[in-house]
Protein backbone atom coordinates (compact mmCIF):
# COMPACT_ATOMS: atom_id res chain seq x y z
CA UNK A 1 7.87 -27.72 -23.01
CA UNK A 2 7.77 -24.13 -21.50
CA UNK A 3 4.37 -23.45 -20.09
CA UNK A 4 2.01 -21.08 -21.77
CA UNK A 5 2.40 -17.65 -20.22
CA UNK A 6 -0.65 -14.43 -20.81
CA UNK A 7 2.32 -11.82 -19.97
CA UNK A 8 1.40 -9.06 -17.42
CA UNK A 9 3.66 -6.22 -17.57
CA UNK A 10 5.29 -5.72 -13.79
CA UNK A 11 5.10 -2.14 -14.29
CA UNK A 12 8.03 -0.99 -12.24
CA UNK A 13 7.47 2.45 -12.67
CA UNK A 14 3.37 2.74 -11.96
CA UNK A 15 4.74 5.20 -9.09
CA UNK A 16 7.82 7.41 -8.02
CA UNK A 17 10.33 5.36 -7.43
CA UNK A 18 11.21 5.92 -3.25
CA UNK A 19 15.04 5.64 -3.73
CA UNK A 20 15.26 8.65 -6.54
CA UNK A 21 16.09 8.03 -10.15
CA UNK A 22 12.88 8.37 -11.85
CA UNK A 23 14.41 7.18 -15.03
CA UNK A 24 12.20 4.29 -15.20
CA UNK A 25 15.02 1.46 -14.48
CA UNK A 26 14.52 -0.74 -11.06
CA UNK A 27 16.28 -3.38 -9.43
CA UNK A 28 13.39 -6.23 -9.46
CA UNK A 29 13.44 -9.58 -7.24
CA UNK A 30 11.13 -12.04 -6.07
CA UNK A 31 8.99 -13.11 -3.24
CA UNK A 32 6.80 -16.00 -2.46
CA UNK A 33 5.25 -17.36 0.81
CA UNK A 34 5.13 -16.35 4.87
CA UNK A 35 8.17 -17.63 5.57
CA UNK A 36 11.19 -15.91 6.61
CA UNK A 37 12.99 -15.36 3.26
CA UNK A 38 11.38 -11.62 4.01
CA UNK A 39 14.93 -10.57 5.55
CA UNK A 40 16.70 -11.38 2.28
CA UNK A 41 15.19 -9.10 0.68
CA UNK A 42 15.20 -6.14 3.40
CA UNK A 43 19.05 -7.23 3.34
CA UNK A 44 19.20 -6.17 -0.66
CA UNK A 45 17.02 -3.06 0.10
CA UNK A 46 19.60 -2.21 2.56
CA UNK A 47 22.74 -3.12 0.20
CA UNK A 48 21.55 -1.38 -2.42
CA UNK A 49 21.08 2.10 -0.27
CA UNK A 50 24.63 0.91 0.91
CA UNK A 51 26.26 1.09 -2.06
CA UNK A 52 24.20 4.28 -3.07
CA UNK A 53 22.16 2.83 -5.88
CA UNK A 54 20.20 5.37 -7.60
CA UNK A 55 17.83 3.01 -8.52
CA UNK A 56 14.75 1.73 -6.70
CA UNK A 57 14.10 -2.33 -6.14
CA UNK A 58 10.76 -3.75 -6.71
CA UNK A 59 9.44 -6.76 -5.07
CA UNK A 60 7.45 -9.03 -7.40
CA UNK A 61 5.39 -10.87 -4.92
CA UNK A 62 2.84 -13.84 -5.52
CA UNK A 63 -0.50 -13.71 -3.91
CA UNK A 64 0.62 -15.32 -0.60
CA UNK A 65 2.96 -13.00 0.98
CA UNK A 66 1.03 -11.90 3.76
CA UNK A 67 -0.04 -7.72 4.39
CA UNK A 68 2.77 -7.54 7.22
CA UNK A 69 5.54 -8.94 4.94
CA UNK A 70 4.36 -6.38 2.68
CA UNK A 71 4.56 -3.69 5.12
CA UNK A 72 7.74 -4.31 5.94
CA UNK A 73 9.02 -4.29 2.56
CA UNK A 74 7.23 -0.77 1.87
CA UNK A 75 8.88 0.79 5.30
CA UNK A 76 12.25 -0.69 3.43
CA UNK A 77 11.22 1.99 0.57
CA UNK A 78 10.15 -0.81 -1.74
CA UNK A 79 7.80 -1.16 -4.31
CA UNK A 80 5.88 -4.40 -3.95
CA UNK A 81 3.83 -5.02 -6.95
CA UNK A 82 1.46 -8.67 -6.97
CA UNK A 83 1.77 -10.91 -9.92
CA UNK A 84 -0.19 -14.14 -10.79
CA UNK A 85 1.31 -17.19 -10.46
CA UNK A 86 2.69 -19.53 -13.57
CA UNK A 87 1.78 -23.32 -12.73
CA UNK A 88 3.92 -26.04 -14.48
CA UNK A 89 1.96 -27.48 -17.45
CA UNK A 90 -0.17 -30.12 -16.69
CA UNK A 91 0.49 -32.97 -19.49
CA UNK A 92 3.94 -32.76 -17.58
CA UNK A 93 2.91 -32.36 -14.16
CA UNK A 94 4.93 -36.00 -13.26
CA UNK A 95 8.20 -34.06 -13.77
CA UNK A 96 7.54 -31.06 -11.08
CA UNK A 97 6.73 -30.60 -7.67
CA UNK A 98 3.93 -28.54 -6.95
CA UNK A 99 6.32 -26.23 -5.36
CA UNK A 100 7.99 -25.89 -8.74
CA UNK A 101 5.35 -22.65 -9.50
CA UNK A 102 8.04 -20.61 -7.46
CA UNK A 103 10.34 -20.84 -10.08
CA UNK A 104 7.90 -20.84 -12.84
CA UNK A 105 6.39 -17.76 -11.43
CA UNK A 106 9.88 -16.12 -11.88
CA UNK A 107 9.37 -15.51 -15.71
CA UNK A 108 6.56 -13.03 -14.74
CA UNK A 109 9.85 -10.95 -14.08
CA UNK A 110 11.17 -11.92 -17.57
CA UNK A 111 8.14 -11.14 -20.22
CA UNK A 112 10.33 -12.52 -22.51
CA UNK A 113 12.22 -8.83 -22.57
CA UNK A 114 15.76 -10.26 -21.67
CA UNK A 115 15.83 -13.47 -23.92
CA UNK A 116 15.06 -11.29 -26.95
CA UNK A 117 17.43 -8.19 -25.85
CA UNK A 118 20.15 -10.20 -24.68
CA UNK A 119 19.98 -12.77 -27.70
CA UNK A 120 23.80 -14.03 -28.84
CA UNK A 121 25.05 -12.02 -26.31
CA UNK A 122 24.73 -13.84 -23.09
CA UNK A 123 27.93 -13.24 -20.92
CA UNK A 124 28.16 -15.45 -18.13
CA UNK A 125 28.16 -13.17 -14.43
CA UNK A 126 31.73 -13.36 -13.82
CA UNK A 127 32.61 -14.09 -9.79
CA UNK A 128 32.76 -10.36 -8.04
CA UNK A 129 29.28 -10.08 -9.40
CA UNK A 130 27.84 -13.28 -8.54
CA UNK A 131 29.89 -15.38 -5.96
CA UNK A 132 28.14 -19.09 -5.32
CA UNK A 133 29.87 -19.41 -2.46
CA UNK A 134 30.22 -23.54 -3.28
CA UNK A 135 33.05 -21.66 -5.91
CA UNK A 136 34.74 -21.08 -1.53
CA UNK A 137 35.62 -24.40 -1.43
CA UNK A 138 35.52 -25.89 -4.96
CA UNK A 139 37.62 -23.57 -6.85
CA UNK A 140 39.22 -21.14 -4.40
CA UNK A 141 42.32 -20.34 -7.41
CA UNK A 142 38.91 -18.53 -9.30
CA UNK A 143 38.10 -16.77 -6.13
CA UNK A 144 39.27 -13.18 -5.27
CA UNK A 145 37.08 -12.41 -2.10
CA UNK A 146 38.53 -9.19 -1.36
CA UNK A 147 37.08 -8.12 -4.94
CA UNK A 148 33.31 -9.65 -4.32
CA UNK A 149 30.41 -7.38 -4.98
CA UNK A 150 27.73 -9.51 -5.09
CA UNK A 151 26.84 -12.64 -3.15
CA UNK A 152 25.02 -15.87 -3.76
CA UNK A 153 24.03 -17.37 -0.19
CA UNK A 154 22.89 -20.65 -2.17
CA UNK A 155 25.14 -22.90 -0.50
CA UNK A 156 22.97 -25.48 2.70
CA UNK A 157 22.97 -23.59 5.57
CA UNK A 158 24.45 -20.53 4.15
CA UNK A 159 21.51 -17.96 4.63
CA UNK A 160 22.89 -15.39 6.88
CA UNK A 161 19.04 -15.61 8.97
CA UNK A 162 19.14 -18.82 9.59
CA UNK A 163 22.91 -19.40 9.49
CA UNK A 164 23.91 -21.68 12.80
CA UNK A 165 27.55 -22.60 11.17
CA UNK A 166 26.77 -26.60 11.51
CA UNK A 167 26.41 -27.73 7.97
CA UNK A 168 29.14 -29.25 6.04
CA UNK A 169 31.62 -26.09 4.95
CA UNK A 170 30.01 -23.89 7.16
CA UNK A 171 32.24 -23.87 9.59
CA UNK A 172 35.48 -21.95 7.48
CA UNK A 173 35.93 -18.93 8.14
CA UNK A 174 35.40 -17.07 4.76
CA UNK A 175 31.79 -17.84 5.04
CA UNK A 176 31.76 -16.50 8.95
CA UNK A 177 32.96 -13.64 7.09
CA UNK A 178 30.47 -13.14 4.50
CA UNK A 179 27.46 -13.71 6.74
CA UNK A 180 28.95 -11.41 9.13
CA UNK A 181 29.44 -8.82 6.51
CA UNK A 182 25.34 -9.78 5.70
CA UNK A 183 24.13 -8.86 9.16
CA UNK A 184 26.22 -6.51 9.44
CA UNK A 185 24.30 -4.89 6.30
CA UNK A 186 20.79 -5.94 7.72
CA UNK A 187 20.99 -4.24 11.44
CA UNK A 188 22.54 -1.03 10.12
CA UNK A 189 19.64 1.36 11.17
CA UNK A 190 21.30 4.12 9.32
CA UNK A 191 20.26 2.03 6.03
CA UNK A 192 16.73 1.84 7.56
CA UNK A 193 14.59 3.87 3.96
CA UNK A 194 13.67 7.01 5.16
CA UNK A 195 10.52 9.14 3.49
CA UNK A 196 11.93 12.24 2.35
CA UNK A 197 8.35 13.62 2.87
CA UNK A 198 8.27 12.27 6.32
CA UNK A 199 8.12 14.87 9.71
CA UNK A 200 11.47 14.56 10.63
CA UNK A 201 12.93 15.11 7.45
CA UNK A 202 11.00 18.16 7.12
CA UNK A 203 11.69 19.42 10.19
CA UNK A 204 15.73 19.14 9.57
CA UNK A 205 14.83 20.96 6.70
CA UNK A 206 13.26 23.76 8.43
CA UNK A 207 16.49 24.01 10.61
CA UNK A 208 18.91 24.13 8.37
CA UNK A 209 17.05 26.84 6.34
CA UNK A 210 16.17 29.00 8.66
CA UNK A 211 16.10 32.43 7.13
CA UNK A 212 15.62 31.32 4.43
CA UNK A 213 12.37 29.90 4.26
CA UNK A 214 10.05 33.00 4.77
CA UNK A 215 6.77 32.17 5.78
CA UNK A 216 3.63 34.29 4.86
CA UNK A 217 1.08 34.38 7.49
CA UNK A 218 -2.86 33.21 5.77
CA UNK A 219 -5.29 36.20 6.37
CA UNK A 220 -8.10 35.50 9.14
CA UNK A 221 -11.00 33.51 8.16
CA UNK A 222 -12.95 35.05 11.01
């Protein structure tokens, strides 16, 4: 039994989006907890720039994600909006961890929207767009990793942050590859958000319109 969801609307478009667009579509992911999982999603933030998305991401976040996780995200040019947890029915509480609301909290994102629009015409995400990287290993024939857009760090010990190489399959060198490619992503400074509003910007603005800009002087208040 699905549990009984009041739907809130995560209204992704409340304010300007901060990466341009402003045609009301968004990237949105998800975000629970203190823990370090924070870097994943400054890692997408910094992707998506990378790949010159047009389109802002918004961080659904539950109410334990602490102010300077939040922070972070918002210096990353992302738009954190709060949403209230979804807690696994109770009559079936026996079946789920309490951990479980994580995933239950998920269909905040959903509002029922995508099962209705996408009814009868579910396509599964072929590979380049969503590569579990278990597919490495279990089915290399179906892999093309040169042609991999997106992918799915779901494998143990796969998480470029807390990658150390020791788990079982971690050690090939494809994955070395991919988590490289991660970091490699996630210290880029140049993909650091920058506010187009912000003193610098404005500055190199100044500079590279100078005579054009003509400034009037304000009369004397005195």
């Amino acid at each position: 039994m699905a549990p009984n969801i009041t739907t809130t609307a995560l209204n992704a478009t409340a304010e300007k989006p901060k990466n341009g667009g402003g045609s009301g579509h968004a990237f949105v992911t998800f975000l629970a907890g203190n823990g370090d999982y924070v870097k994943g999603v400054v890692g997408l933030a910094k992707g998506l720039r990378k790949v010159k998305s047009e389109y802002p991401l918004v961080v659904a976040v539950l109410h334990d994600v602490p102010e300077e996780h939040r922070k972070i995200l918002n210096s990353q040019g992302c738009i954190v909006r709060e949403i209230e947890p979804v807690y696994p029915p109770k009559n079936q509480t026996h079946f789920a961890m309490a951990y479980y609301v994580i995933n239950y909290s998920k269909l905040r994102i959903w509002e029922d929207f995508l099962n209705m629009f996408f009814k009868e015409k579910y396509k599964p995400i072929p590979n380049v767009y969503n590569l579990v990287l278990a597919m490495l290993w279990r089915h290399p024939e179906n892999v093309e990793l040169e042609k991999v857009k997106v992918v799915h760090y779901c494998a143990a010990g796969s998480k470029p942050w807390r990658y150390t190489g020791k788990e079982e399959n971690m050690e090939r060198e494809d994955i070395k590859m991919v988590v490289k490619k991660w970091w490699d992503i996630y210290e880029d400074e140049t993909l650091d958000y920058e506010d187009p509003l912000s003193l610098e910007c404005f500055k190199v603005t100044l500079k590279d319109n100078v005579g054009v800009i003509k400034f009037v002087p304000a009369p004397s208040a005195a």
